[in-house]
C-alpha atoms as a PDB file:
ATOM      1  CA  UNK A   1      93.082   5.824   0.987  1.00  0.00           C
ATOM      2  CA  UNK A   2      93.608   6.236   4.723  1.00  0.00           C
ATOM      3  CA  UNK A   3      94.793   2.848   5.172  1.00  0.00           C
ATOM      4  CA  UNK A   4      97.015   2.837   2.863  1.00  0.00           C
ATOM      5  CA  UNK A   5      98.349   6.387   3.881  1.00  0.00           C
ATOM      6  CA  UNK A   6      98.779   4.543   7.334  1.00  0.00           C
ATOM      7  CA  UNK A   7     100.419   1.789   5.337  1.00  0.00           C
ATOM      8  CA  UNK A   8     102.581   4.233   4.010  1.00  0.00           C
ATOM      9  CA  UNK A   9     103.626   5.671   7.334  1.00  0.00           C
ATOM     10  CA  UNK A  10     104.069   2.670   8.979  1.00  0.00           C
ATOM     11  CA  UNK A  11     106.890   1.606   6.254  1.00  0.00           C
ATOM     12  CA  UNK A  12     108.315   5.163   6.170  1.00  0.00           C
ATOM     13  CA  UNK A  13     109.379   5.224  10.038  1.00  0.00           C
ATOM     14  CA  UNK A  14     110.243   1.411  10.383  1.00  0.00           C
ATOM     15  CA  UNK A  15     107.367   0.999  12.356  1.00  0.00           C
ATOM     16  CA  UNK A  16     105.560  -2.610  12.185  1.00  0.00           C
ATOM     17  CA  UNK A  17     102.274  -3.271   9.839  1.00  0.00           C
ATOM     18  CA  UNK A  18      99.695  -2.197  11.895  1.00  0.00           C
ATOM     19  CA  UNK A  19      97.118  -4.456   9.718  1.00  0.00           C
ATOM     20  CA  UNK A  20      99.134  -7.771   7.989  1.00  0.00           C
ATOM     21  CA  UNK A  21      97.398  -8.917   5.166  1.00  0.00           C
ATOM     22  CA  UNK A  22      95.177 -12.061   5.722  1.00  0.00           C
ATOM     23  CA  UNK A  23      96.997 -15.348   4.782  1.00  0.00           C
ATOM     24  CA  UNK A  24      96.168 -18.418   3.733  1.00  0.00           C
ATOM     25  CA  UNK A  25      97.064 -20.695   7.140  1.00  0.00           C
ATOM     26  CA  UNK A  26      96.582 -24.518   5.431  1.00  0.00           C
ATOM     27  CA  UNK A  27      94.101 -26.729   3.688  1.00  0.00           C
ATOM     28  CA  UNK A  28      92.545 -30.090   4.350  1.00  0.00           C
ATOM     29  CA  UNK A  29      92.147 -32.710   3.527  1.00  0.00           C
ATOM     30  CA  UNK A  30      95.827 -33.827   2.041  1.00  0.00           C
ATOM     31  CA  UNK A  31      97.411 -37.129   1.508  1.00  0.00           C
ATOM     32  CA  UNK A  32      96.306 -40.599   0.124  1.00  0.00           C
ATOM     33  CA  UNK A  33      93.875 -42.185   2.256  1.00  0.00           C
ATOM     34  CA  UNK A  34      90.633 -39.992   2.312  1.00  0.00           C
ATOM     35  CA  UNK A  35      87.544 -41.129   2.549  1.00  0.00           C
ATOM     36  CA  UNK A  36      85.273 -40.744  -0.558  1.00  0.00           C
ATOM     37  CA  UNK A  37      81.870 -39.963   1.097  1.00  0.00           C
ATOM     38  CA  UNK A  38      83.241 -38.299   3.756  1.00  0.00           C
ATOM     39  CA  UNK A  39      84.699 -35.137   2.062  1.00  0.00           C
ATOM     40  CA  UNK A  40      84.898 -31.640   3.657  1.00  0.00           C
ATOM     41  CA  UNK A  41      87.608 -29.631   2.182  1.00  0.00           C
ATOM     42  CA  UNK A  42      88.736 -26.070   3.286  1.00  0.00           C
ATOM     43  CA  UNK A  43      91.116 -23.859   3.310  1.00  0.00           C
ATOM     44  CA  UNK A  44      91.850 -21.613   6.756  1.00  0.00           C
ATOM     45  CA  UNK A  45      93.116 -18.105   7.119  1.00  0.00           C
ATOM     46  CA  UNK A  46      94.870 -15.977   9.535  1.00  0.00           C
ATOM     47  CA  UNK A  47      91.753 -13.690   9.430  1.00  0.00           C
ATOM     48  CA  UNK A  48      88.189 -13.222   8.061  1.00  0.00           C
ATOM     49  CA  UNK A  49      87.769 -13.199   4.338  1.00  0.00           C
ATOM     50  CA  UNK A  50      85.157 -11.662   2.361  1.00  0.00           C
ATOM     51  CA  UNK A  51      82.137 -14.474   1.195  1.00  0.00           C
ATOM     52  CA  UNK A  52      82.551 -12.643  -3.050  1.00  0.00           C
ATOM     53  CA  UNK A  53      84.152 -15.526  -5.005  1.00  0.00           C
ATOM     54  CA  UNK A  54      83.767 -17.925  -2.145  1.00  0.00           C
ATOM     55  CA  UNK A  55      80.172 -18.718  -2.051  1.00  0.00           C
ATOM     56  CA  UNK A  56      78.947 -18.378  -5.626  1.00  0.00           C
ATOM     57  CA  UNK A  57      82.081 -20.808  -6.411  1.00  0.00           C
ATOM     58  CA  UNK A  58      83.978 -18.399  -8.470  1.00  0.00           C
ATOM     59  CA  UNK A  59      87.255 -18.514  -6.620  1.00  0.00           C
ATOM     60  CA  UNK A  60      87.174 -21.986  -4.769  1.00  0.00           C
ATOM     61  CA  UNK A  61      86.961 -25.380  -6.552  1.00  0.00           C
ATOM     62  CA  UNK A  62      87.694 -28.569  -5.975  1.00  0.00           C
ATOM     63  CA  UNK A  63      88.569 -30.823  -9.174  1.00  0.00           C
ATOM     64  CA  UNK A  64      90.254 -34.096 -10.236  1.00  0.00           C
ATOM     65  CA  UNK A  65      94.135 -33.364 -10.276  1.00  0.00           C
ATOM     66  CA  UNK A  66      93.801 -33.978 -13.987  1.00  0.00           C
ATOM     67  CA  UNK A  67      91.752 -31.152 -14.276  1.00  0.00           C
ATOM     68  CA  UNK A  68      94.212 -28.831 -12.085  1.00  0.00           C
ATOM     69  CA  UNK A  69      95.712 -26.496 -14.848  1.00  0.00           C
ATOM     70  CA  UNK A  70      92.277 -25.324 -16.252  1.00  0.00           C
ATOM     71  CA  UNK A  71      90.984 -25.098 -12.738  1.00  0.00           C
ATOM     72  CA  UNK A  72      93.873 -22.287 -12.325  1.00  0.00           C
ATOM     73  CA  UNK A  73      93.002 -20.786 -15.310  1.00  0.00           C
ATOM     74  CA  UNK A  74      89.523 -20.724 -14.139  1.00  0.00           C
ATOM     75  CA  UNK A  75      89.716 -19.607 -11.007  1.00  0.00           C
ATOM     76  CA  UNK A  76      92.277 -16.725 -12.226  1.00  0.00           C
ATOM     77  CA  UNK A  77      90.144 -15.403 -14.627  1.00  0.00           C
ATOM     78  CA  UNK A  78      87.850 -12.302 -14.835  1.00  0.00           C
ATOM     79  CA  UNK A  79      84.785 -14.755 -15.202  1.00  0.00           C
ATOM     80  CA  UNK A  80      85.893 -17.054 -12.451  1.00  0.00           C
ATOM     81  CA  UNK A  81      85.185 -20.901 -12.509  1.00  0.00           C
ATOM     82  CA  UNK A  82      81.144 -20.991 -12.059  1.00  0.00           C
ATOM     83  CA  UNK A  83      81.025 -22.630 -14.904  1.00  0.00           C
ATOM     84  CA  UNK A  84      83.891 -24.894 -15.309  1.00  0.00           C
ATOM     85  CA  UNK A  85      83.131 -28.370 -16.786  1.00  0.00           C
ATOM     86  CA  UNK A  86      85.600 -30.429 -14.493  1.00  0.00           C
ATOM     87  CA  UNK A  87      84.495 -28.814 -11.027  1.00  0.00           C
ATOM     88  CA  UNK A  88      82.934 -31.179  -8.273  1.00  0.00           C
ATOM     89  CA  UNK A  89      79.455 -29.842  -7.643  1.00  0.00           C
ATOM     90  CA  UNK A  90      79.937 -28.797  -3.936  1.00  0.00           C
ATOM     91  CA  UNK A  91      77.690 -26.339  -0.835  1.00  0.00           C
ATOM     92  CA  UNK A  92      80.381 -24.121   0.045  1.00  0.00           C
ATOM     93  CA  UNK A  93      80.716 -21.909   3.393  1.00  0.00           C
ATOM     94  CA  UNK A  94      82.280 -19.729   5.581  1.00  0.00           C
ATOM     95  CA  UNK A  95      82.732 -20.752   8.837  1.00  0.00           C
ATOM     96  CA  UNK A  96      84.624 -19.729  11.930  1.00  0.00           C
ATOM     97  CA  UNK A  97      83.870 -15.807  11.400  1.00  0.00           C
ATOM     98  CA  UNK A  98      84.949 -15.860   8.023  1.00  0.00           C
ATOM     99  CA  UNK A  99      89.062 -17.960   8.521  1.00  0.00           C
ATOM    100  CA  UNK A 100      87.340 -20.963   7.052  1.00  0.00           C
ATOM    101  CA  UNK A 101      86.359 -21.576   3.933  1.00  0.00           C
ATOM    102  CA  UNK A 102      84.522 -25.021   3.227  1.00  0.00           C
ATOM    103  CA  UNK A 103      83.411 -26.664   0.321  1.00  0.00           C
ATOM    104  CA  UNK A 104      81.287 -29.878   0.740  1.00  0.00           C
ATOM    105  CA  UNK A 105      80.449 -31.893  -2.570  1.00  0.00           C
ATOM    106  CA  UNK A 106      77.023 -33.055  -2.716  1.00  0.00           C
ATOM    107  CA  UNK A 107      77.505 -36.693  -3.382  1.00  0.00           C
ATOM    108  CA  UNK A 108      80.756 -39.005  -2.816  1.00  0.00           C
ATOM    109  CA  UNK A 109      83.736 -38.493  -4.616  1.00  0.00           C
ATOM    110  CA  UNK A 110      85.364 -41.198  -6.831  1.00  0.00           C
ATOM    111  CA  UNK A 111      87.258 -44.100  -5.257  1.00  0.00           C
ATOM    112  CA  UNK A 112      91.179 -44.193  -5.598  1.00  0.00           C
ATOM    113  CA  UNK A 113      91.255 -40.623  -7.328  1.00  0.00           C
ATOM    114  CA  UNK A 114      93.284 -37.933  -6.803  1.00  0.00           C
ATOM    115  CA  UNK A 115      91.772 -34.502  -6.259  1.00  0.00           C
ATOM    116  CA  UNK A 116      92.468 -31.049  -5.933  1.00  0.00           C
ATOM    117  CA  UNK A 117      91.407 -27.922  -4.090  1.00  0.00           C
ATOM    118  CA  UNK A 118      92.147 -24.846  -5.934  1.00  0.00           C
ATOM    119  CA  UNK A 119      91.708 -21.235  -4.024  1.00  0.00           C
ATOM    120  CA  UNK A 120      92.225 -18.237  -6.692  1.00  0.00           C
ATOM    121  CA  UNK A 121      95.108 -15.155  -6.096  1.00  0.00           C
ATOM    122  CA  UNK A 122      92.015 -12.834  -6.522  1.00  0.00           C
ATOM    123  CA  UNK A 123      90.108 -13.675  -3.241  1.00  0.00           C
ATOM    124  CA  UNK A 124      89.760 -10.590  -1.113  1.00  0.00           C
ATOM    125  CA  UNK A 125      89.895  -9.998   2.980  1.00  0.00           C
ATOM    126  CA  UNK A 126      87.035  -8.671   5.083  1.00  0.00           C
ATOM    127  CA  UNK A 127      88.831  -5.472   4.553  1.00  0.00           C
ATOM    128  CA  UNK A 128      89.096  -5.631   1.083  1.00  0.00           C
ATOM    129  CA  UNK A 129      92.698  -6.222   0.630  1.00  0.00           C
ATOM    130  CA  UNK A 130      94.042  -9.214  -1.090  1.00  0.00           C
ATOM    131  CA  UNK A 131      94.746 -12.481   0.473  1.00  0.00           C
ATOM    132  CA  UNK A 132      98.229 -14.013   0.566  1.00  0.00           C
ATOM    133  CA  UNK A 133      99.327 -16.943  -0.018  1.00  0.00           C
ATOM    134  CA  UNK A 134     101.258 -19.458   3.240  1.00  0.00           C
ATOM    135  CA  UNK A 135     104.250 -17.717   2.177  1.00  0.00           C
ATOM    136  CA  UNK A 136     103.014 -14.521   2.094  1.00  0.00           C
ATOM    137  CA  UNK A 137     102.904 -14.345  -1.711  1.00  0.00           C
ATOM    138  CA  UNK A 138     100.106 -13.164  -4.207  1.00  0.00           C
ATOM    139  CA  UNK A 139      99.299 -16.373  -5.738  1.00  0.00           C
ATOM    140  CA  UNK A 140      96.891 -19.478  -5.765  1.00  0.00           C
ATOM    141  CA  UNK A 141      96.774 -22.096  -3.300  1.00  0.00           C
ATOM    142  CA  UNK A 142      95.972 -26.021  -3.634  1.00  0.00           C
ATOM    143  CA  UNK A 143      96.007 -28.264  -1.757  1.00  0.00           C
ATOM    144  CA  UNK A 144      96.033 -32.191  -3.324  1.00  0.00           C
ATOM    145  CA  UNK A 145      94.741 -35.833  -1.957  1.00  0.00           C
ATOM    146  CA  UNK A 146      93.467 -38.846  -2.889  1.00  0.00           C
ATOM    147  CA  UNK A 147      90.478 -40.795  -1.915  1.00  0.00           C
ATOM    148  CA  UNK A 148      90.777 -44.227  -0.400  1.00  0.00           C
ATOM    149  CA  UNK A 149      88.397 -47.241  -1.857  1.00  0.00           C
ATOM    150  CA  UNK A 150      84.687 -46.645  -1.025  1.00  0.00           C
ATOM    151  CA  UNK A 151      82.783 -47.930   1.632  1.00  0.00           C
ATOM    152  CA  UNK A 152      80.580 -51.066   1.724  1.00  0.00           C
ATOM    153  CA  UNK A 153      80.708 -54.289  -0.780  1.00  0.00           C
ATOM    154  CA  UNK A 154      83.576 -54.044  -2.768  1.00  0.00           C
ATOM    155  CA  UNK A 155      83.400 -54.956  -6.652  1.00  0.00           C
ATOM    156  CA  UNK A 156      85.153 -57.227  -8.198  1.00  0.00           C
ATOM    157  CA  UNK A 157      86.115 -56.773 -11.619  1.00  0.00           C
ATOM    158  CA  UNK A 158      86.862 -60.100 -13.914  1.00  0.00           C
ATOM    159  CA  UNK A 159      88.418 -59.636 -17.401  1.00  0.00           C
ATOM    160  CA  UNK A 160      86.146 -62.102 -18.952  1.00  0.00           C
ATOM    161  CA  UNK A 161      85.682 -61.841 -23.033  1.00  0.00           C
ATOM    162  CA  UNK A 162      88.129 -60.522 -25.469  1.00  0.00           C
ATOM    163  CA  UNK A 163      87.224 -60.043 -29.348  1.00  0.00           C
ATOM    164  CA  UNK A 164      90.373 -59.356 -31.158  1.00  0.00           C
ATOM    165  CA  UNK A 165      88.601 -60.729 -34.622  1.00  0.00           C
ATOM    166  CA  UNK A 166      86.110 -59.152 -36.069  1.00  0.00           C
ATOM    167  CA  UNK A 167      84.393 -57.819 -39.813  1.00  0.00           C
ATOM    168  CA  UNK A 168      85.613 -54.496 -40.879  1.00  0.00           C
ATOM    169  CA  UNK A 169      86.173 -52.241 -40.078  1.00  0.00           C
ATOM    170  CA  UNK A 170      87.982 -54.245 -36.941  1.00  0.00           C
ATOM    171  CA  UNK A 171      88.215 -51.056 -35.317  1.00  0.00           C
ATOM    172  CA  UNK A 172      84.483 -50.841 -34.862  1.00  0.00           C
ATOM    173  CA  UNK A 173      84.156 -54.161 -33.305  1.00  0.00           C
ATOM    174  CA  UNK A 174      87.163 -55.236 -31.256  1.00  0.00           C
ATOM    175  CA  UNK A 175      86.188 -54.885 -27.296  1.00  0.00           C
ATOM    176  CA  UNK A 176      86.933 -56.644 -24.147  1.00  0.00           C
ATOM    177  CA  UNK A 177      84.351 -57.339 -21.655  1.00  0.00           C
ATOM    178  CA  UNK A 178      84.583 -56.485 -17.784  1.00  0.00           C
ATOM    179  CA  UNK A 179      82.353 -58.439 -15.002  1.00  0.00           C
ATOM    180  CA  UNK A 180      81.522 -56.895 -11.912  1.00  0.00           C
ATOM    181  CA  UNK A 181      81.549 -60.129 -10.084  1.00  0.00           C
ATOM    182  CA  UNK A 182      81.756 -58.411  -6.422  1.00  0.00           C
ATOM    183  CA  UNK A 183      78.966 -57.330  -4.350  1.00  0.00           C
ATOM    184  CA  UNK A 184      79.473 -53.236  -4.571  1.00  0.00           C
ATOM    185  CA  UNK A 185      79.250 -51.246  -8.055  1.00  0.00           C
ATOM    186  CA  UNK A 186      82.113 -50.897  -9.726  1.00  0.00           C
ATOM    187  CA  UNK A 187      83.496 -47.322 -10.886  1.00  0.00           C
ATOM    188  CA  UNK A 188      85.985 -47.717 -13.854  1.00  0.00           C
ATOM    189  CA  UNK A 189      86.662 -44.263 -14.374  1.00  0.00           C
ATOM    190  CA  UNK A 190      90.788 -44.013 -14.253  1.00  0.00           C
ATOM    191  CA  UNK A 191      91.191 -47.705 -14.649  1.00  0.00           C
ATOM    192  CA  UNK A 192      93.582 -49.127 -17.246  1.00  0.00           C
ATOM    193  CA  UNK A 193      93.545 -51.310 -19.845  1.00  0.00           C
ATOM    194  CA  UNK A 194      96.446 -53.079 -20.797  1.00  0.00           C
ATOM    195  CA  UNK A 195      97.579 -55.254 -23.531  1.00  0.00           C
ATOM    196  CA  UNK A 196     101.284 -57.193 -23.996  1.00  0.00           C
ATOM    197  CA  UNK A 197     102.860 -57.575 -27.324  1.00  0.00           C
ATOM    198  CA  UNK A 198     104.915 -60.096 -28.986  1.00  0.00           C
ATOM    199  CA  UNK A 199     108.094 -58.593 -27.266  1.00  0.00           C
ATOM    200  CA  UNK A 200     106.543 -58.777 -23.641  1.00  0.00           C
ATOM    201  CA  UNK A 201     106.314 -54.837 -24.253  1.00  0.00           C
ATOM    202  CA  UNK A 202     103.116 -53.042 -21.992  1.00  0.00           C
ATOM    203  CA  UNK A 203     101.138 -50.835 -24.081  1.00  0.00           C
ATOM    204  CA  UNK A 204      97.840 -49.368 -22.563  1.00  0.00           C
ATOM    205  CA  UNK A 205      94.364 -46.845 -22.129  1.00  0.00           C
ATOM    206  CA  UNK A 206      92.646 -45.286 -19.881  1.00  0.00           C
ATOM    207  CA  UNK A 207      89.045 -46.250 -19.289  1.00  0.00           C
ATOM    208  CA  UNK A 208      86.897 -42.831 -19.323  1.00  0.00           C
ATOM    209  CA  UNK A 209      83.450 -43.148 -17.238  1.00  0.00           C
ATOM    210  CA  UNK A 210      81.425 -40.982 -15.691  1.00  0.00           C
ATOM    211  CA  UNK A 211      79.470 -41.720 -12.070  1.00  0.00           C
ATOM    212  CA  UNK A 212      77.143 -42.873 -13.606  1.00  0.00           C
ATOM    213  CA  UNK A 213      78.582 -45.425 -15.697  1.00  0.00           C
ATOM    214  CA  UNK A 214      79.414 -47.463 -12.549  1.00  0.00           C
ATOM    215  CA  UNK A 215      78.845 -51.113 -13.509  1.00  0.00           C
ATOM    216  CA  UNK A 216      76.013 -52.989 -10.890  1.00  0.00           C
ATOM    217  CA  UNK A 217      76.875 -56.001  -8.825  1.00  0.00           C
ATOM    218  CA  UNK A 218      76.047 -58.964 -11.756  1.00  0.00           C
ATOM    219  CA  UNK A 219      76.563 -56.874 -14.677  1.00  0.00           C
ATOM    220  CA  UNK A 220      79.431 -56.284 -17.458  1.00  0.00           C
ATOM    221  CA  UNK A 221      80.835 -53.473 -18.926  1.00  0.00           C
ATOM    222  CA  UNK A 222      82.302 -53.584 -22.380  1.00  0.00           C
ATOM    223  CA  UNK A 223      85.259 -51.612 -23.354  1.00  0.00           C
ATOM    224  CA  UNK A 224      85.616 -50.332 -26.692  1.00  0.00           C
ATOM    225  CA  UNK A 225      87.882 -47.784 -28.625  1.00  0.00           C
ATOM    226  CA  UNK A 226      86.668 -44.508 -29.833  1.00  0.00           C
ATOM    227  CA  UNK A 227      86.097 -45.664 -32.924  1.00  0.00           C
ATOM    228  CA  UNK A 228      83.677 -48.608 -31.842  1.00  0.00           C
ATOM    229  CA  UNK A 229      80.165 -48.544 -33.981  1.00  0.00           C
ATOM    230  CA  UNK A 230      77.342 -49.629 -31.606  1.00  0.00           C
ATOM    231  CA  UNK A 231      77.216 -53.355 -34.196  1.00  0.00           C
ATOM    232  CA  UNK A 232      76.356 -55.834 -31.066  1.00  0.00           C
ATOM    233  CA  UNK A 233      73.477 -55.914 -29.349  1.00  0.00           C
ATOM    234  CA  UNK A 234      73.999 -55.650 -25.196  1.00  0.00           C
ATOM    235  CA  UNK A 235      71.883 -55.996 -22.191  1.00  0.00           C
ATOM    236  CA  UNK A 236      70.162 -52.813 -21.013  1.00  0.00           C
ATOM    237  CA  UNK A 237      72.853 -53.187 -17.654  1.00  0.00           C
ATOM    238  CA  UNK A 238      75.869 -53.181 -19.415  1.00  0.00           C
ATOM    239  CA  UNK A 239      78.471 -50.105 -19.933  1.00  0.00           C
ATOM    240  CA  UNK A 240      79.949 -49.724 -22.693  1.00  0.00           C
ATOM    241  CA  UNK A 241      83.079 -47.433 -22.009  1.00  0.00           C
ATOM    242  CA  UNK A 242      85.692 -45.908 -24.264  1.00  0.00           C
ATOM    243  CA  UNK A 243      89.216 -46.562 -23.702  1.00  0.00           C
ATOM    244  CA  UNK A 244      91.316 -44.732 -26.264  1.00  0.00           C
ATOM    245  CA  UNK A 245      90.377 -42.184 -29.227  1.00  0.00           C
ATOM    246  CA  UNK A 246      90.700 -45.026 -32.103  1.00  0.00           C
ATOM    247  CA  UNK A 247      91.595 -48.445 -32.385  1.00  0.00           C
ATOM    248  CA  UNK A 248      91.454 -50.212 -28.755  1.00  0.00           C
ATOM    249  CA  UNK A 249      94.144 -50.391 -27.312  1.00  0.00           C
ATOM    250  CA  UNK A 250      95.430 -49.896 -31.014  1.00  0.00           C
ATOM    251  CA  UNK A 251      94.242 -52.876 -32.126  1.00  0.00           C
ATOM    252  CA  UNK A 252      94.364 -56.510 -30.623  1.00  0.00           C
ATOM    253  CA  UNK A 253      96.453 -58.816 -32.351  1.00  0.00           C
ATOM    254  CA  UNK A 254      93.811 -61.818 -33.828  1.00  0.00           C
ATOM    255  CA  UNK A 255      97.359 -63.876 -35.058  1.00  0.00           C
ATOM    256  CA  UNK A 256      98.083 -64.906 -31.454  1.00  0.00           C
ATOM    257  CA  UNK A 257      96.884 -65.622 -28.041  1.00  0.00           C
ATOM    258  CA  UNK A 258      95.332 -62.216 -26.330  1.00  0.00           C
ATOM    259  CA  UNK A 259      97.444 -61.445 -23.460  1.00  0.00           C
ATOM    260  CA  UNK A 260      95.296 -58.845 -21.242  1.00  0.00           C
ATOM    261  CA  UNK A 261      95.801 -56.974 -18.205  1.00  0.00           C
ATOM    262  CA  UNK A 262      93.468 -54.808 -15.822  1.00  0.00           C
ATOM    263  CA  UNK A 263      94.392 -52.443 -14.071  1.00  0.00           C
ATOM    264  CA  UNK A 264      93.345 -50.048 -10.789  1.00  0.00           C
ATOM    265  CA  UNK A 265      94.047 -46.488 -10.155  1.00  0.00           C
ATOM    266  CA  UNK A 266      97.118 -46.983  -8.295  1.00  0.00           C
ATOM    267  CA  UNK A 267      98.594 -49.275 -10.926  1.00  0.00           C
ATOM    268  CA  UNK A 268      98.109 -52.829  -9.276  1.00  0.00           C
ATOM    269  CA  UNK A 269      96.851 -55.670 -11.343  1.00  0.00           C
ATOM    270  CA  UNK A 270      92.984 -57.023 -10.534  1.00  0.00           C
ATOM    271  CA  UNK A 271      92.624 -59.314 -13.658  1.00  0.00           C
ATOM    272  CA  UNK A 272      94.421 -61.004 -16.294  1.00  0.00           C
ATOM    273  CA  UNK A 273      93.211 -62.456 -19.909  1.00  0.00           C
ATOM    274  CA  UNK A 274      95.545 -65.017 -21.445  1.00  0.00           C
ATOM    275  CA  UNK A 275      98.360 -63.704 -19.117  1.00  0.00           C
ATOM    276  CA  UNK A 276     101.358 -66.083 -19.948  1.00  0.00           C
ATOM    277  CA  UNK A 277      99.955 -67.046 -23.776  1.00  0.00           C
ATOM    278  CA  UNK A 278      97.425 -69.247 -22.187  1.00  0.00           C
ATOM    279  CA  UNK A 279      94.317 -67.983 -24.386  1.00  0.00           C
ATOM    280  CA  UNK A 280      93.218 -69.487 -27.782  1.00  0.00           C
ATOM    281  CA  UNK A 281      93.320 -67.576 -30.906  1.00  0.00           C
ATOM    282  CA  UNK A 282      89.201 -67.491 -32.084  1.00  0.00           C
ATOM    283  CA  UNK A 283      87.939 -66.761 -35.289  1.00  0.00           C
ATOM    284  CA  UNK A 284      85.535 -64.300 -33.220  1.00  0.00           C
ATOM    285  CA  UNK A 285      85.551 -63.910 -29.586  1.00  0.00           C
ATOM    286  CA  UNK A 286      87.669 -65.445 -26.708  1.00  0.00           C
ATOM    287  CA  UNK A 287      86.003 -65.940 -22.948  1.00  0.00           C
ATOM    288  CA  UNK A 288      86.606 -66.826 -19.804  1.00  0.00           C
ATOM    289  CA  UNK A 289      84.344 -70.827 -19.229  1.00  0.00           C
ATOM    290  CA  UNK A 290      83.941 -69.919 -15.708  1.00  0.00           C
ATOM    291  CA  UNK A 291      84.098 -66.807 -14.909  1.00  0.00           C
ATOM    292  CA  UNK A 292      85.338 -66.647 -11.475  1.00  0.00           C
ATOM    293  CA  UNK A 293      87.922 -69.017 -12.519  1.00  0.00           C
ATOM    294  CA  UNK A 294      92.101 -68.730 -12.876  1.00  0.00           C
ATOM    295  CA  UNK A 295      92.908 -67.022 -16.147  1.00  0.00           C
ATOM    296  CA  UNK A 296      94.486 -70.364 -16.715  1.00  0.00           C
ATOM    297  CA  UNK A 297      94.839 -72.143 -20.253  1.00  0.00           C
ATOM    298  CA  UNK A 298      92.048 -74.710 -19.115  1.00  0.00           C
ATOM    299  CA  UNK A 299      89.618 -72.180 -18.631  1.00  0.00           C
ATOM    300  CA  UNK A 300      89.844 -69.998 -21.722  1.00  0.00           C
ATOM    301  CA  UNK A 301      87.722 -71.335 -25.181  1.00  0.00           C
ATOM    302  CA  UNK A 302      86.373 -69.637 -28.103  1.00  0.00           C
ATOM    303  CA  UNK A 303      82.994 -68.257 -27.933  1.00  0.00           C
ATOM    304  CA  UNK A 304      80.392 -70.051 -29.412  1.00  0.00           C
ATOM    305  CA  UNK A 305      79.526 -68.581 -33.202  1.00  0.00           C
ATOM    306  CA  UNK A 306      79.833 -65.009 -33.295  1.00  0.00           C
ATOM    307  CA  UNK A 307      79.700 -64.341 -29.783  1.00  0.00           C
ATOM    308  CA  UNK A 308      77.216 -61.845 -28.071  1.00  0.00           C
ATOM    309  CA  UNK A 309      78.653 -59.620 -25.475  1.00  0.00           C
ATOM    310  CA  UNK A 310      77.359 -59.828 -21.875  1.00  0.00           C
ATOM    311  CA  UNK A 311      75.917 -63.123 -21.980  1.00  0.00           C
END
């Protein structure tokens, strides 16, 4: 009450805030280009802060960017975000007297994936007033970047078998098979899958993985729609991944020539199946003969009888 009396004054005779409110000075990291293992994210204040929503996580996450408008929500609530799904398990601490906040997540973060720190309007100063935003405003802060690849052996991912025919329901059989033919595992979370029609038109789904899902050095991983069945036997190495809540990729034409692309995070092309109409149209499966070979018309057959994934 005194305080604020003071407050009061201070207003009433034109006189400068004795006290500002804390703000919130910047965060780090921000940008593309951030290393994945190498994370420490904070936020930094004009003053100290108080450590209630900070340390027990209710007030300060960091998430994927997809994740960004429940994070608000979270963090915004009366319950805070201690137990949101999407948050990046993280130590966090004050530091610097209490102007640094700074989470830490306690393993790497994905490669090429775009994150987001997420400080809540409710966080409270040292003195127990709220904290401001940079521009002085009562609202949350984020700050956004991306990771960069991840250290060490990179994969190499190799579209290498494509069933677009198979007993009904088609749904629950149609997949496409991904190699990790590089010497680092390979993390397909955020990927896309891509397929060209008829018309040259790009349709496409995102591959949904978690950690650990990442496909070893040697193995395959085979992508599937939602509606995929389990029917084929697989090695006990290989993924099998969802791309899509049905059909994959809505279905794969078995009337022509698959025409397949891979993709990264960041859009660019890795691998290619029939690219250019060069695959042949199989009464079950098509694959790659060798399987670091072009995705040429020479090295594309039909899979002997019914095919058996990962082999």
């Amino acid at each position: 009450m005194r305080r604020a009396a003071l407050l009061l004054l201070a207003v009433a005779c034109g006189l400068p805030d004795p006290s500002p409110f804390v703000r919130v000075e910047g965060g780090a990291p921000e940008g593309a280009g951030v290393a994945p293992e190498a994370v420490a994210a904070e936020f930094r204040f004009t003053g100290p802060i108080a450590p209630e929503g900070i340390l027990d996580g209710g007030r300060l996450v960091l998430v994927p960017a997809a994740d960004l408008r429940e994070a608000l929500d979270a963090v915004e609530s009366d319950g805070g975000a201690a137990g949101l799904a999407a948050r990046v398990p993280a130590a966090v601490s004050l530091a610097d007297g209490g102007r640094r906040a700074v989470l830490t997540p306690v393993g790497p973060l994905r490669a090429l994936a775009p994150y987001a720190l997420v400080l809540s309007s409710r966080v409270h100063a040292a003195d127990g007033r709220t904290v401001l935003d940079a521009e002085g405003r009562r609202r949350p802060s984020v700050v956004g970047f991306e990771t960069a690849r991840a250290a060490g052996p990179p994969p190499r991912p190799v579209l290498t078998e494509v069933r677009a025919d198979a007993a009904t329901p088609e749904a629950g059989g149609e997949y496409v098979e991904i190699a990790n033919r590089g010497a680092g595992p390979l993390d397909l979370s955020g990927w896309r899958l891509a397929k060209r029609s008829a018309t040259g038109a790009l349709s496409s789904c995102t591959v949904s993985a978690r950690p650990e899902d990442a496909v070893a050095a040697g193995a395959v991983a085979l992508v599937v729609g939602g509606a995929y069945d389990g029917r084929y036997a697989v090695p006990a190495a290989a993924r099998v991944l969802a791309c899509g809540a049905t059909a994959l990729l809505g279905g794969i034409a078995n009337d022509r020539p698959p025409d397949l692309l891979l993709l990264d995070p960041a859009g660019a092309v890795v691998s290619t199946f029939g690219a250019g109409g060069g695959a042949p149209i199989c009464p079950a499966a098509a694959e790659r003969i060798d399987v670091d070979g072009p995705d040429v018309a020479e090295n594309l057959a039909c899979a002997g009888g019914e095919g058996t994934p990962g082999e």
